[in-house]
Protein backbone atom coordinates (compact mmCIF):
# COMPACT_ATOMS: atom_id res chain seq x y z
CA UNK A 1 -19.60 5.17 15.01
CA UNK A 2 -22.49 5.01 12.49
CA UNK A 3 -25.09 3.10 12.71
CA UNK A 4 -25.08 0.77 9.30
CA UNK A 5 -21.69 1.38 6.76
CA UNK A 6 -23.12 1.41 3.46
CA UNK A 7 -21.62 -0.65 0.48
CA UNK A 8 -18.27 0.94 -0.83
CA UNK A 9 -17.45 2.27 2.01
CA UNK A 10 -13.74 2.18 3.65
CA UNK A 11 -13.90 1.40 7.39
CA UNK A 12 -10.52 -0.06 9.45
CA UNK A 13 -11.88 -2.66 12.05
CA UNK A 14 -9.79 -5.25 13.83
CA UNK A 15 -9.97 -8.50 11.82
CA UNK A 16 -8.49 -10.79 15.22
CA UNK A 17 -8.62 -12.92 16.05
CA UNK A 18 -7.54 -14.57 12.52
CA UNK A 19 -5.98 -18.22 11.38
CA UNK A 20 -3.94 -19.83 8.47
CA UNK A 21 -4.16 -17.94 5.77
CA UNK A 22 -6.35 -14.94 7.00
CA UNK A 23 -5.61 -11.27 7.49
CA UNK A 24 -4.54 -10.21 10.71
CA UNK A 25 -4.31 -6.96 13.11
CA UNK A 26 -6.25 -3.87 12.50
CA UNK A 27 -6.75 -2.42 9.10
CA UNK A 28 -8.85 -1.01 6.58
CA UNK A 29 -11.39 -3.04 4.82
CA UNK A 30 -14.07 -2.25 2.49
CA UNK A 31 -17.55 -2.63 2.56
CA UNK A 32 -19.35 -5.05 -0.09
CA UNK A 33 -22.80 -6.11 1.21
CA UNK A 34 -25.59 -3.90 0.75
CA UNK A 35 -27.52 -1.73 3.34
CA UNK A 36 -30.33 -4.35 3.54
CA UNK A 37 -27.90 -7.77 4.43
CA UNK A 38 -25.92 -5.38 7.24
CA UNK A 39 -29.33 -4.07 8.52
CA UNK A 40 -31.49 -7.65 8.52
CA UNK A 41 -28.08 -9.75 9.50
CA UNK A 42 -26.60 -6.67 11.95
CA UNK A 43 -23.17 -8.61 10.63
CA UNK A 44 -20.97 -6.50 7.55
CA UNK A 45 -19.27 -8.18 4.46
CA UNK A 46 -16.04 -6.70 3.93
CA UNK A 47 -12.70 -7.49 2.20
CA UNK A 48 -9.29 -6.04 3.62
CA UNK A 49 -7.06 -4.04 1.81
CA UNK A 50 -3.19 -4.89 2.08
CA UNK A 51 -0.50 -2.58 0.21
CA UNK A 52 1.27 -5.37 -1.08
CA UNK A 53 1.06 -5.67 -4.91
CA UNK A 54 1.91 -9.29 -5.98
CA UNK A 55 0.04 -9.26 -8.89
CA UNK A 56 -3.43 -11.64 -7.66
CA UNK A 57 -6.10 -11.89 -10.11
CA UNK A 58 -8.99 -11.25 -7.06
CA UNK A 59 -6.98 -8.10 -6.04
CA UNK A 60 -8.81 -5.05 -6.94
CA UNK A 61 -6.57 -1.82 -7.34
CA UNK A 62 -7.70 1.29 -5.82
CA UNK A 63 -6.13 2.93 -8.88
CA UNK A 64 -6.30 6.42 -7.02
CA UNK A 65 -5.26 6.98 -4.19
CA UNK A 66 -8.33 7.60 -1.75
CA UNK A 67 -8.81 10.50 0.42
CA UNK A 68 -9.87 9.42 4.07
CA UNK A 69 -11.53 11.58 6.68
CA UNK A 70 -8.69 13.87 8.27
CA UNK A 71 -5.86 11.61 7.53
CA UNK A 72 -3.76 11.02 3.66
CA UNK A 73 -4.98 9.12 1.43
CA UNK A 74 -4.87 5.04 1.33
CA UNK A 75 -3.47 3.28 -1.71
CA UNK A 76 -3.85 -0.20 -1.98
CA UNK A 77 -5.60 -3.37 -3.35
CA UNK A 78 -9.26 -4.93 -2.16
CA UNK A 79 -8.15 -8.48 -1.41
CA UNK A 80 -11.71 -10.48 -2.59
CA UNK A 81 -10.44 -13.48 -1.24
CA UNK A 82 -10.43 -12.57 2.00
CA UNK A 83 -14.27 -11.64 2.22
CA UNK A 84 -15.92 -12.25 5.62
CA UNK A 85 -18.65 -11.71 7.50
CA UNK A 86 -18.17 -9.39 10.86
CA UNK A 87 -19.95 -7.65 13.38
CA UNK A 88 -18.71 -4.38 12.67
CA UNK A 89 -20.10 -2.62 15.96
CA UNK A 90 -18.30 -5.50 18.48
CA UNK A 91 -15.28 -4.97 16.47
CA UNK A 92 -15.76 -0.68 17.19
CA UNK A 93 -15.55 -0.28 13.16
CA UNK A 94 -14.58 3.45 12.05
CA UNK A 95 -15.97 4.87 9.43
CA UNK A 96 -12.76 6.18 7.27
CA UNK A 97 -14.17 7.31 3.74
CA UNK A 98 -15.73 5.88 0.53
CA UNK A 99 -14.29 4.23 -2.74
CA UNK A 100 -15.85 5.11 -6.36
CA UNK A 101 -18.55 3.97 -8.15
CA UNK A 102 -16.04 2.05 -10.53
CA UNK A 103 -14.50 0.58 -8.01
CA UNK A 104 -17.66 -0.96 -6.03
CA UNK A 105 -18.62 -1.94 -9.35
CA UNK A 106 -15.79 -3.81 -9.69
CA UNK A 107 -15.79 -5.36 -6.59
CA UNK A 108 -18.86 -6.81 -6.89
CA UNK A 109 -18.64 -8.26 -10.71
CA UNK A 110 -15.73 -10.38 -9.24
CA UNK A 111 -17.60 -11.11 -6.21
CA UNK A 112 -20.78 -12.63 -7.75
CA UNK A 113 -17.66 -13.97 -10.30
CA UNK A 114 -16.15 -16.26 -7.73
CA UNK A 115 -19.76 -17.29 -6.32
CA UNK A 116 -22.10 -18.11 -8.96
């Protein structure tokens, strides 16, 4: 395990335990805080990623598939709706690979989008 994830990266941590609405079970998540909230707060913001397409407006594809560290790549869409806050290191976080530039970029327009 690392010690800080960076922002854009793809980790799979164990999002229970979860209710209503919220994702469930272990899965892989991306990073959208910066290095300096993770480091000063030692909690992560990240939003899941589910493989169901259903067509969301705060969905954010992964357009290409992504290659992860020793395993195929993921496929998917960044559910923004879903962000929380999460103590990556209680929740034994793996560090699983990194989306692109355009894609963080993304993420965060709709982020500060939904917030300001």
């Amino acid at each position: 395990m690392i010690a800080h994830f960076a922002q854009g990266d793809i980790i799979r941590v164990d999002f229970d335990p979860a209710a209503g609405h919220e994702q469930i079970k272990r899965r892989y998540a991306v990073v959208v805080s910066n290095a300096a909230f993770n480091r000063i707060c030692n909690l992560t913001m990240v939003c899941p990623i589910t493989s169901t397409d259903n067509g969301y407006p705060l969905h954010v594809d992964l357009q290409e598939p992504t290659t992860l560290l020793g395993t195929s790549a993921i496929t998917g869409f960044v559910q923004i709706e879903q962000l929380k806050s999460l103590d990556l290191h209680a929740r034994h976080a793996q560090y699983c690979g990194t989306v692109s530039d355009a894609i963080r970029t993304r993420l965060t327009e709709l982020i500060l989008a939904c917030v300001m």
